[in-house]
Protein backbone atom coordinates (compact mmCIF):
# COMPACT_ATOMS: atom_id res chain seq x y z
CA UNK A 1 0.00 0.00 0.00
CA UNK A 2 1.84 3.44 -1.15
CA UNK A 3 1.99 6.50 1.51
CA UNK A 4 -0.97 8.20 -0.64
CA UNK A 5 -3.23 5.38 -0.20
CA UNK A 6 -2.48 5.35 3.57
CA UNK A 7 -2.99 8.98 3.75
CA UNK A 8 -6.37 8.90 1.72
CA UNK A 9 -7.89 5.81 4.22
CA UNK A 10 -6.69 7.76 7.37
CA UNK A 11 -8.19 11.05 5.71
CA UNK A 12 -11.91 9.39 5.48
CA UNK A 13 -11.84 7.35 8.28
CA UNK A 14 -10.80 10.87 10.15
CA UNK A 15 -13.68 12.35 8.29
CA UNK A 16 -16.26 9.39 9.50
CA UNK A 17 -14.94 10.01 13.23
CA UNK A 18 -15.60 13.49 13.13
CA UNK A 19 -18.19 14.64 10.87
CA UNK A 20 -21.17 12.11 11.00
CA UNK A 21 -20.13 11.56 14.83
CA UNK A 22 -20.19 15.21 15.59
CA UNK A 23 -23.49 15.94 14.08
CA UNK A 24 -24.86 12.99 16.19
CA UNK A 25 -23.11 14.48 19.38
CA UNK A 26 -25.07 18.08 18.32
CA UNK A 27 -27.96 16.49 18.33
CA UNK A 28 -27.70 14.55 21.53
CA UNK A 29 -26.71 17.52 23.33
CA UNK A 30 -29.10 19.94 22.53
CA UNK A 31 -32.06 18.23 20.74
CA UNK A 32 -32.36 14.88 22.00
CA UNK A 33 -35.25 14.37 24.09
CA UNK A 34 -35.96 10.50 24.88
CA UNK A 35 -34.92 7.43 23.30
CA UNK A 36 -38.54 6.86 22.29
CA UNK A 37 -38.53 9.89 19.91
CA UNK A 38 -35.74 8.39 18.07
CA UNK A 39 -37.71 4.84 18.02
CA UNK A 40 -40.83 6.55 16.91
CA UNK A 41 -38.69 8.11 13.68
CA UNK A 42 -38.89 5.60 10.86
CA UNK A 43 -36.41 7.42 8.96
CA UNK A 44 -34.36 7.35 12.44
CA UNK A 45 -34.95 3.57 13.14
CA UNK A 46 -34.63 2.80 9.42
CA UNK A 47 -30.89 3.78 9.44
CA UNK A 48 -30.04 2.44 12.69
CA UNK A 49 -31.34 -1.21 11.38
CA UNK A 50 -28.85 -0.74 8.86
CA UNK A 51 -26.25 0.36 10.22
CA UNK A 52 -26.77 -3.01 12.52
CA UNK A 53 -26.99 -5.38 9.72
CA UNK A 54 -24.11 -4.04 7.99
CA UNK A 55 -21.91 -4.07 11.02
CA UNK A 56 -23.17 -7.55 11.98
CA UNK A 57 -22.70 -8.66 7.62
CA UNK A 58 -19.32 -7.13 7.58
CA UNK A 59 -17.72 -8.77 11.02
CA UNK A 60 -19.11 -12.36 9.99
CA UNK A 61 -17.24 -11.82 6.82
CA UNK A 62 -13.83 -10.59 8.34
CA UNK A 63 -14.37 -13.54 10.87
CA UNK A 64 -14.34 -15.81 7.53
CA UNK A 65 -11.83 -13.61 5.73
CA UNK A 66 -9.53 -12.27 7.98
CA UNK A 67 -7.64 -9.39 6.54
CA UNK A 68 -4.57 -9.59 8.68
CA UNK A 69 -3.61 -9.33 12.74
CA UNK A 70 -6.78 -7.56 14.17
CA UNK A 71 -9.92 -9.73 13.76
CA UNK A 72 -13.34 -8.96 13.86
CA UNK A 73 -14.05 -8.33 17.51
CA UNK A 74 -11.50 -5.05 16.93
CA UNK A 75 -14.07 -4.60 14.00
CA UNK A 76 -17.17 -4.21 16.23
CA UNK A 77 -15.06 -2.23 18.89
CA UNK A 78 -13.96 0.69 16.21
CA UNK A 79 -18.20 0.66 14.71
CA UNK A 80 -19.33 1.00 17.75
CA UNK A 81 -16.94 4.04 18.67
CA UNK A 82 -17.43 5.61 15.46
CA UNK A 83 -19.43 4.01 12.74
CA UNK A 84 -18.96 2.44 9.74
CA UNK A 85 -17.42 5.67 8.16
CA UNK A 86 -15.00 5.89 10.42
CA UNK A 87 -14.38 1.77 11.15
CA UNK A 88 -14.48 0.47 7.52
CA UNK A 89 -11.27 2.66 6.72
CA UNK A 90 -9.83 2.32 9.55
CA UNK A 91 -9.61 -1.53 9.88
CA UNK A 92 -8.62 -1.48 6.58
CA UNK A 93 -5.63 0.44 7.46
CA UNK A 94 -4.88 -1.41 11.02
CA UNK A 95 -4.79 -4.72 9.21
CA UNK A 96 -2.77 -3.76 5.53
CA UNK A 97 -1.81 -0.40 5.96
CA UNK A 98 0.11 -0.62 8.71
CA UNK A 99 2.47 -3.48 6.79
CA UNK A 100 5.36 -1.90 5.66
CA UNK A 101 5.77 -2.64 2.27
């Protein structure tokens, strides 16, 4: 993996970290009301599933198809401190892009 490709999966996985995660920490700070709102939003509970399934879809296929030292339990850790934006990238780079070449 060249430095530029490095650079661009640390760049979005940056990105995923801060951007979607921020505008969720807005919101829970100064518009979030009850966890029932947020169940009562299809839209809301619509992405949620998803995000779910993929995250579930994705670590049953890096437990299958390992992609190098960290498995898919660091996988679930990394979605679940930052989403798939930020985890996709990221294990990416943890598992190949920390190899030197």
């Amino acid at each position: 993996m060249t430095s530029k490709q490095k650079l661009i999966l640390i760049s979005i996985a940056l990105f995923g970290l801060f951007v979607p995660n921020g505008m969720f920490f807005v919101y829970l700070f100064t518009q979030f009301h009850s966890l029932g709102e947020v169940l009562n939003d299809l839209l809301a509970l619509g992405f949620i599933i998803d995000a779910f399934m993929t995250t579930g879809l994705l670590a049953w296929w890096f437990a299958k198809h390992p992609l190098g030292k960290y498995s898919w339990k660091m996988f679930i850790v990394l979605s679940l401190l930052g989403g798939l934006g930020f985890s996709l990238p990221f294990f990416y780079y943890l598992n190949r892009g920390m190899v030197q070449d």
